[in-house]
C-alpha atoms as a PDB file:
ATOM      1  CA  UNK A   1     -23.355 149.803  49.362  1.00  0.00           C
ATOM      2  CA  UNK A   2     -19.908 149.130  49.931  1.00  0.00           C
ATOM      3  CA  UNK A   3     -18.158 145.486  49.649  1.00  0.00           C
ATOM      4  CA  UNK A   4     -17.588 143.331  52.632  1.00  0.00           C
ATOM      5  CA  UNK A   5     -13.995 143.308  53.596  1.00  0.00           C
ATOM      6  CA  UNK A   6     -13.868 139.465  53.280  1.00  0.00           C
ATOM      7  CA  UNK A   7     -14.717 140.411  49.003  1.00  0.00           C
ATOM      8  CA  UNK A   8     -12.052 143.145  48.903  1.00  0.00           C
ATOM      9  CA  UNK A   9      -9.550 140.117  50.124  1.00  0.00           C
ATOM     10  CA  UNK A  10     -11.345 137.283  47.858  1.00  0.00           C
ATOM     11  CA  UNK A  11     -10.842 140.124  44.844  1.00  0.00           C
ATOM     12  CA  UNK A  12      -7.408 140.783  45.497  1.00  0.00           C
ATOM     13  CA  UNK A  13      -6.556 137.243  46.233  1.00  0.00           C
ATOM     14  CA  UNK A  14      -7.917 136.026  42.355  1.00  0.00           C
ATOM     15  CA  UNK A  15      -5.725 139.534  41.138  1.00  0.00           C
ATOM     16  CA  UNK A  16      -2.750 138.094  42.531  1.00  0.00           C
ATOM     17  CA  UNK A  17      -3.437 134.705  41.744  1.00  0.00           C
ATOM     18  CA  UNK A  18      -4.018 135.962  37.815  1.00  0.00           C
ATOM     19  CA  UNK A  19      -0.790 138.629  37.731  1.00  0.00           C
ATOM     20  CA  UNK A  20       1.412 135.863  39.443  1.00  0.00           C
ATOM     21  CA  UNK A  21       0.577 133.102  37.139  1.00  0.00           C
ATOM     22  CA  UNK A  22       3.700 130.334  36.727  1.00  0.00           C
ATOM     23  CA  UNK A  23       3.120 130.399  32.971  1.00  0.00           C
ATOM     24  CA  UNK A  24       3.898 134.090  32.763  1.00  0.00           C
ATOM     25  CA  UNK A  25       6.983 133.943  35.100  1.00  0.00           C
ATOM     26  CA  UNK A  26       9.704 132.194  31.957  1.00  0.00           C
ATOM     27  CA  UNK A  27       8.654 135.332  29.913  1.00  0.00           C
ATOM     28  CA  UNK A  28       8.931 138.313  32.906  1.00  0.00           C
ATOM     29  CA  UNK A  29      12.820 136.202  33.744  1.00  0.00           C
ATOM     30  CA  UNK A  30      14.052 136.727  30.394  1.00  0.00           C
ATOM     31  CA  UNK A  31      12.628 140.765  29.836  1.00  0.00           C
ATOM     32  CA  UNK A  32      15.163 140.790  33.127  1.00  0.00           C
ATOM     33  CA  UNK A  33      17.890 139.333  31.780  1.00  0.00           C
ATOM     34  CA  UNK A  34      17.416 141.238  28.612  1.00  0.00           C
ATOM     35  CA  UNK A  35      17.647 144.218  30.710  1.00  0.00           C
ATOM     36  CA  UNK A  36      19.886 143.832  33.495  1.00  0.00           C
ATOM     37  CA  UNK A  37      22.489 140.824  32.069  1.00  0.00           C
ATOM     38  CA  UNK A  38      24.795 141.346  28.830  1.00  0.00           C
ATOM     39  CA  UNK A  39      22.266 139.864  27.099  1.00  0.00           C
ATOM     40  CA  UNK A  40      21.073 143.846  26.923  1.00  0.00           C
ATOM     41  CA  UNK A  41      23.716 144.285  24.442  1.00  0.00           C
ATOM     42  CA  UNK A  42      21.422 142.324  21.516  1.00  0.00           C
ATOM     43  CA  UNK A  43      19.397 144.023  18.597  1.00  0.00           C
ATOM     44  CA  UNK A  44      16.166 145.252  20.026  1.00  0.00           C
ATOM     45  CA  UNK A  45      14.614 142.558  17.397  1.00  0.00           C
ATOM     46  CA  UNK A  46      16.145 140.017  18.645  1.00  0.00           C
ATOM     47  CA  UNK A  47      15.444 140.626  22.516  1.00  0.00           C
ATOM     48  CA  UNK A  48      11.778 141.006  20.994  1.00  0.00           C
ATOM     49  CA  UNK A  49      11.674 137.831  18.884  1.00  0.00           C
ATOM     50  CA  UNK A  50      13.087 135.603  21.947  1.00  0.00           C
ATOM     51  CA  UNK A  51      10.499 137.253  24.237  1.00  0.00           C
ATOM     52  CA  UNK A  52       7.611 136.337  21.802  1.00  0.00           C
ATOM     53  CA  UNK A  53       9.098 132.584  21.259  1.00  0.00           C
ATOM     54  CA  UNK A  54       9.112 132.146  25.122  1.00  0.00           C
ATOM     55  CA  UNK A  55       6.190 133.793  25.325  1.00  0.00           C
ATOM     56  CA  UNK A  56       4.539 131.435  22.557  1.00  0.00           C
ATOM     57  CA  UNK A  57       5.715 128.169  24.217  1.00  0.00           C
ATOM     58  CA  UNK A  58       5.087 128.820  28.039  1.00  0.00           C
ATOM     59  CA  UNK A  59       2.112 131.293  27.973  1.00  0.00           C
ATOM     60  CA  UNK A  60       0.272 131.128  24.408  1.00  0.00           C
ATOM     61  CA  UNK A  61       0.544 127.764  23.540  1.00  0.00           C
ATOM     62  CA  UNK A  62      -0.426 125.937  27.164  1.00  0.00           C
ATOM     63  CA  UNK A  63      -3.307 128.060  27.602  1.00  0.00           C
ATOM     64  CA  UNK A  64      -5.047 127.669  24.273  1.00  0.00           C
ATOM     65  CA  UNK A  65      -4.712 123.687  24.647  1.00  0.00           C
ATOM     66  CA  UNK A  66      -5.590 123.880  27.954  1.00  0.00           C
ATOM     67  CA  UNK A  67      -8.875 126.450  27.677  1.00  0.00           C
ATOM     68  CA  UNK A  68      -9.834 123.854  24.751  1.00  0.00           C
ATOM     69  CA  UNK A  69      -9.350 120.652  27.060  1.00  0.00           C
ATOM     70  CA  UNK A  70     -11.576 122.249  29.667  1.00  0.00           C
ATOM     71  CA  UNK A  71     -14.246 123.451  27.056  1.00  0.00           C
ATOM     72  CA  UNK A  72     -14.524 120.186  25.248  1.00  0.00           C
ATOM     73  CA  UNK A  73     -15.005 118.582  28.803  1.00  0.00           C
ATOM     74  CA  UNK A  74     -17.247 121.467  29.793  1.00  0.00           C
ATOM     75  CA  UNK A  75     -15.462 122.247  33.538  1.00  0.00           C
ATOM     76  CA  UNK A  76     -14.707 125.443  35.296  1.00  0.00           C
ATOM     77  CA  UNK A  77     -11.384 126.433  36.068  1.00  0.00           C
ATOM     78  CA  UNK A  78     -12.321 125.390  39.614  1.00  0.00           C
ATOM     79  CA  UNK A  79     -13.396 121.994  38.537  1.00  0.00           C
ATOM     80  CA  UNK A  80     -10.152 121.546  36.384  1.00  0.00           C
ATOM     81  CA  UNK A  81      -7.972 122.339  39.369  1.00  0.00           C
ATOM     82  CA  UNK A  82      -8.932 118.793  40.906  1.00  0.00           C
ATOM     83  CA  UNK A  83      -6.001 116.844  41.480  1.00  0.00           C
ATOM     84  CA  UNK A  84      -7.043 114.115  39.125  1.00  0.00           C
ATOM     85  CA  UNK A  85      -7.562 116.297  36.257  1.00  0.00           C
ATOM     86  CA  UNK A  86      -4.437 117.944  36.364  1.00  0.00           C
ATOM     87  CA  UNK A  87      -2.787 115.632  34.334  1.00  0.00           C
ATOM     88  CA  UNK A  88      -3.783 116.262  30.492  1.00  0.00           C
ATOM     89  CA  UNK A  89      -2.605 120.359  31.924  1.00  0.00           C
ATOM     90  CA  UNK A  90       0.563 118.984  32.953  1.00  0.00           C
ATOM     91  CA  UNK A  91       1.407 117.137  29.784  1.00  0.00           C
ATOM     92  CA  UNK A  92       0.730 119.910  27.727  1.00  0.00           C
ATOM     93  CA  UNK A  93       3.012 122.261  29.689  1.00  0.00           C
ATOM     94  CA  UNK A  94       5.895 119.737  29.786  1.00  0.00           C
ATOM     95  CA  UNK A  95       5.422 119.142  26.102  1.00  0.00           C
ATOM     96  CA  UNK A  96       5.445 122.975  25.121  1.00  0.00           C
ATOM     97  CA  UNK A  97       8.713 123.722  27.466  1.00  0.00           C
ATOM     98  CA  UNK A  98      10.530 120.810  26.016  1.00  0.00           C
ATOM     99  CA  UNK A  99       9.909 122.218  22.907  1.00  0.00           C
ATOM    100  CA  UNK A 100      11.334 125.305  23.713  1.00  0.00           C
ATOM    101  CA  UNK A 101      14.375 124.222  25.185  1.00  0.00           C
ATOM    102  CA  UNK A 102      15.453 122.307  22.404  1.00  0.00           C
ATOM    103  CA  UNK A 103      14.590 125.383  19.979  1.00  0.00           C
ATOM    104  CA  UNK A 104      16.662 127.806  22.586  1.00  0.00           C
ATOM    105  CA  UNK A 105      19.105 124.688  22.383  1.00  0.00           C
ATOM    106  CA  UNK A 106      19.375 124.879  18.534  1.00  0.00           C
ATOM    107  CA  UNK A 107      19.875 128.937  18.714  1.00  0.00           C
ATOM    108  CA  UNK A 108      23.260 128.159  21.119  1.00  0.00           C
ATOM    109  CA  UNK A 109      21.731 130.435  23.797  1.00  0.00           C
ATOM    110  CA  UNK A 110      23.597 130.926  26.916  1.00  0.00           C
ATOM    111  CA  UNK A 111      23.562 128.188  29.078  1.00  0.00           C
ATOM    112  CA  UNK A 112      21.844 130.356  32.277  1.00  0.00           C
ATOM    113  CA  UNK A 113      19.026 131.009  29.775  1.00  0.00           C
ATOM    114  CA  UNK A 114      18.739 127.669  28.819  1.00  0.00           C
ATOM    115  CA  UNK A 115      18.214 127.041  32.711  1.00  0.00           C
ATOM    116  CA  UNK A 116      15.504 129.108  33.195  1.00  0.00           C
ATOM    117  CA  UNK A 117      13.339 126.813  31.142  1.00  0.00           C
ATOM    118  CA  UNK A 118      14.827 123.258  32.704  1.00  0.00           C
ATOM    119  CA  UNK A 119      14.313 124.770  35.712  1.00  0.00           C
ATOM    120  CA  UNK A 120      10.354 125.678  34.698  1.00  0.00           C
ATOM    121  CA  UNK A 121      10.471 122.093  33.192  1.00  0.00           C
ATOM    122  CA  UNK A 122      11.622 120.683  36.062  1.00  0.00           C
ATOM    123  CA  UNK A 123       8.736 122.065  38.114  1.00  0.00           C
ATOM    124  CA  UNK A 124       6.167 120.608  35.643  1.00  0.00           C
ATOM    125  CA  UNK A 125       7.556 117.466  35.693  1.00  0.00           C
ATOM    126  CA  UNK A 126       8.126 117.176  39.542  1.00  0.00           C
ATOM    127  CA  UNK A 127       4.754 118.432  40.188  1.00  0.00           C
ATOM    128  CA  UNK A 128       3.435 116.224  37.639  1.00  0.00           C
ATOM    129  CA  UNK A 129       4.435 112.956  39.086  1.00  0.00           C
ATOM    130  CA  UNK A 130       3.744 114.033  42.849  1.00  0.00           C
ATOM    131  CA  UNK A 131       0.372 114.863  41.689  1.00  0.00           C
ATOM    132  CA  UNK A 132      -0.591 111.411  41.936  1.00  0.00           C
ATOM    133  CA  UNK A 133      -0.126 111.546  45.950  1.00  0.00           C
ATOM    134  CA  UNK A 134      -0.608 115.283  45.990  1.00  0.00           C
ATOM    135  CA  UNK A 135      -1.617 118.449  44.608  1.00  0.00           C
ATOM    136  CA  UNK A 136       0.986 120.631  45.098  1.00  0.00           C
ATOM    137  CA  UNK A 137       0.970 124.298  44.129  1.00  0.00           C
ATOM    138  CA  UNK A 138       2.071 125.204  40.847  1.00  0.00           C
ATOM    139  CA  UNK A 139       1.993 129.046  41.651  1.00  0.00           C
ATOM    140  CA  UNK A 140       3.916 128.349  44.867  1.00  0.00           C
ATOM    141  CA  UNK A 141       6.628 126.088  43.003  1.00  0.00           C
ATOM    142  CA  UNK A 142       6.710 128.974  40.626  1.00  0.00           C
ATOM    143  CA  UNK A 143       7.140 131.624  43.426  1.00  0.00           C
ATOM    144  CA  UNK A 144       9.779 129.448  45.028  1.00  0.00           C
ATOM    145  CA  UNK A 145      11.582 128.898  41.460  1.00  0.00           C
ATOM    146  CA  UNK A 146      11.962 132.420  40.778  1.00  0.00           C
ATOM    147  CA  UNK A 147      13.571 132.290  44.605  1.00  0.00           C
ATOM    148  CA  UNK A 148      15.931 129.677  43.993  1.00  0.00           C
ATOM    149  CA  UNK A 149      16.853 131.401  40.049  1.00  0.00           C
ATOM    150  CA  UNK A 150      18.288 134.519  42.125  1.00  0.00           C
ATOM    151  CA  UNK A 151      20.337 132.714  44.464  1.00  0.00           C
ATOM    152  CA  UNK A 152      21.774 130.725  41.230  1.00  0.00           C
ATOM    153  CA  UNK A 153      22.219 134.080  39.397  1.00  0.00           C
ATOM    154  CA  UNK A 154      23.892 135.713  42.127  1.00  0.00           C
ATOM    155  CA  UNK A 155      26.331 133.398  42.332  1.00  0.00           C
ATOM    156  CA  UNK A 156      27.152 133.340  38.207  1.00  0.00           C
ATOM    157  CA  UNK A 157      27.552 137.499  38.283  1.00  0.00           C
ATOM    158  CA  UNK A 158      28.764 137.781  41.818  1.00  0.00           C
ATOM    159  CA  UNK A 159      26.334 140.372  42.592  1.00  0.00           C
ATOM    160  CA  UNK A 160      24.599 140.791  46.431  1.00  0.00           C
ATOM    161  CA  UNK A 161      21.202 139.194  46.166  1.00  0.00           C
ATOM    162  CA  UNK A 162      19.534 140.419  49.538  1.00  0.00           C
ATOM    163  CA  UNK A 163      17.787 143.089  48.144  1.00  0.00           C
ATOM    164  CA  UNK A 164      16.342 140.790  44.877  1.00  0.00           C
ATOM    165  CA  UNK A 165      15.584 137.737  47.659  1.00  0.00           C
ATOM    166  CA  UNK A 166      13.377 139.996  50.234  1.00  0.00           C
ATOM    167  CA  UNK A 167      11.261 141.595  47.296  1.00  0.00           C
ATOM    168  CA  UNK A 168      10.761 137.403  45.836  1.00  0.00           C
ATOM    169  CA  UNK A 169      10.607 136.115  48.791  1.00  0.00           C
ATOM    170  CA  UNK A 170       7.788 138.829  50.266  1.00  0.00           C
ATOM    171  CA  UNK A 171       6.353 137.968  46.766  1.00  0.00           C
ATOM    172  CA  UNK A 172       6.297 133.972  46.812  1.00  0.00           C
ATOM    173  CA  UNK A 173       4.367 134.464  50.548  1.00  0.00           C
ATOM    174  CA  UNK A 174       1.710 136.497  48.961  1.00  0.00           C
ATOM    175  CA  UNK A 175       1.275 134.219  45.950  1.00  0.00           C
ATOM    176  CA  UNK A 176       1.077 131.738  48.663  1.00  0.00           C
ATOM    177  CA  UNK A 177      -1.462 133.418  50.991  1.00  0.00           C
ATOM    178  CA  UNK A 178      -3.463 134.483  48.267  1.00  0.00           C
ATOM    179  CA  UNK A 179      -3.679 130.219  47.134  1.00  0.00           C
ATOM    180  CA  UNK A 180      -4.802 129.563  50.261  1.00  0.00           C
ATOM    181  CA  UNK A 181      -7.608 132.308  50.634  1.00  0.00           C
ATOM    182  CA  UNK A 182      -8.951 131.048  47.629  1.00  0.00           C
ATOM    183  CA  UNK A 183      -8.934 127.678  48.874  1.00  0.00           C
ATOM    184  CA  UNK A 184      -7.049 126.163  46.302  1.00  0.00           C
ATOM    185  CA  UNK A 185      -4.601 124.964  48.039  1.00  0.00           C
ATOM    186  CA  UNK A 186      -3.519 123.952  51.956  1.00  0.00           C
ATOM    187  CA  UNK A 187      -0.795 124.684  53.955  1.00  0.00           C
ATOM    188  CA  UNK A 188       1.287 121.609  53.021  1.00  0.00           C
ATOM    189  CA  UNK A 189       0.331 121.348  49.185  1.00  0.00           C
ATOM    190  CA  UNK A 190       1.944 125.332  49.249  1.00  0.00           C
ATOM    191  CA  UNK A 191       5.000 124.059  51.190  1.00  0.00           C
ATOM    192  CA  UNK A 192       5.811 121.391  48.609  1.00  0.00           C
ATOM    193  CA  UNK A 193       5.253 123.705  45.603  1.00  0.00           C
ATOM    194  CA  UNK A 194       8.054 126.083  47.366  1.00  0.00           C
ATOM    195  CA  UNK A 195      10.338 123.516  48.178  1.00  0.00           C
ATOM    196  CA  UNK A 196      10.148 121.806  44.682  1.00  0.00           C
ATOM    197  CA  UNK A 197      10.364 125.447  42.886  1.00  0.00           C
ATOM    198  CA  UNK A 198      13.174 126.432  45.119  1.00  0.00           C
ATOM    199  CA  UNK A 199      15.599 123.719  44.455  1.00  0.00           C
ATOM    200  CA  UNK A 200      14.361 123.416  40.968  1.00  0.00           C
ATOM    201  CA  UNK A 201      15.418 127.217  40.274  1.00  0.00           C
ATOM    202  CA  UNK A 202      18.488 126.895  42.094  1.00  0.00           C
ATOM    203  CA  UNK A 203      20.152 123.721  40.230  1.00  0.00           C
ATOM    204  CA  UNK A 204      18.960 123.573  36.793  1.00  0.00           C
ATOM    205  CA  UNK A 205      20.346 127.365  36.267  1.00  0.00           C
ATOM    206  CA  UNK A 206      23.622 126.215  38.243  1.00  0.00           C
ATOM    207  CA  UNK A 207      23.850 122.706  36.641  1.00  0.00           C
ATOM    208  CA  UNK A 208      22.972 123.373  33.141  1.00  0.00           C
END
């Protein structure tokens, strides 16, 4: 018998939700800088190593604390999404990224690299301490970062953005629609998670 329509949107709403994860997006930045920056002009190994150490600290490392915090409390992801038990989640992401920026600090990385991760730090942190009034949308501040990091590239290597922005932009709206099927987040909880990705993604790759 085939699926209701309102499944086939539910399914593709939790794919999107899962491929467009904000811990994944630190990793997927630097594969593109890798390819497309001078930063393509490294060892294979090396490109490989970074992309494991990033991938380590933002995807690995979170998730493993965070899948045992929500086992040892015995929750759902559902029922760890709750505003108020966001916090321990938070911590550990804020922790792990710090870590990494002070390792990428210690390699002498380029400074726009180095922004990627204050930028992804910033997020946490902003998110973090708004959560307390509201529970704004990680994936959408995510979607919104990765907006605001190709304005802030564009202007370092002078290249014409528009292309990059409508493909990230079309992108951070279906993150965002997708949230909001799934009824994890409203309107305005989605609108703050853009906003705060946005200018987080544009100044801490410009300022840093």
């Amino acid at each position: 018998m085939p699926r209701h329509p309102i499944s086939w949107l539910v399914l593709t709403s939790q794919v999107v939700s899962l491929l467009f994860s904000p811990f994944y997006l630190p990793v997927i930045a630097f594969a593109a800088l890798f390819m497309f920056s001078y930063l393509n002009m490294l060892p294979l190994v090396t490109k490989l190593v970074l992309l494991l150490i990033v991938y380590f600290f933002t995807v690995a490392l979170p998730h493993l604390f965070i899948f045992l915090y929500r086992k040892f409390n015995g929750w759902t992801r559902h029922q760890l999404g709750r505003r108020e038990r966001r916090y321990v989640p938070y911590a550990v992401s804020i922790v792990s990224y710090a870590a990494l920026f002070q390792l990428l600090l210690s390699l002498h990385m380029p400074r726009f690299t180095l922004g990627i991760i204050a930028g992804a730090l910033a997020i946490q942190i902003i998110c973090a301490l708004l959560n307390s009034r509201i529970k704004v949308s990680t994936h959408a501040a995510a979607s919104g970062g990765v907006v605001g990091a190709i304005m802030a590239f564009a202007m370092i290597f002078a290249f014409d953005p528009t292309g990059w922005l409508c493909l990230t932009v079309l992108l951070s709206g279906m993150v965002c629609t997708a949230r909001f099927i799934l009824r994890q987040h409203t309107l305005r909880e989605l609108g703050w998670g853009v906003a705060v990705g946005l200018v987080c993604g544009l100044g801490s790759i410009l300022f840093i």
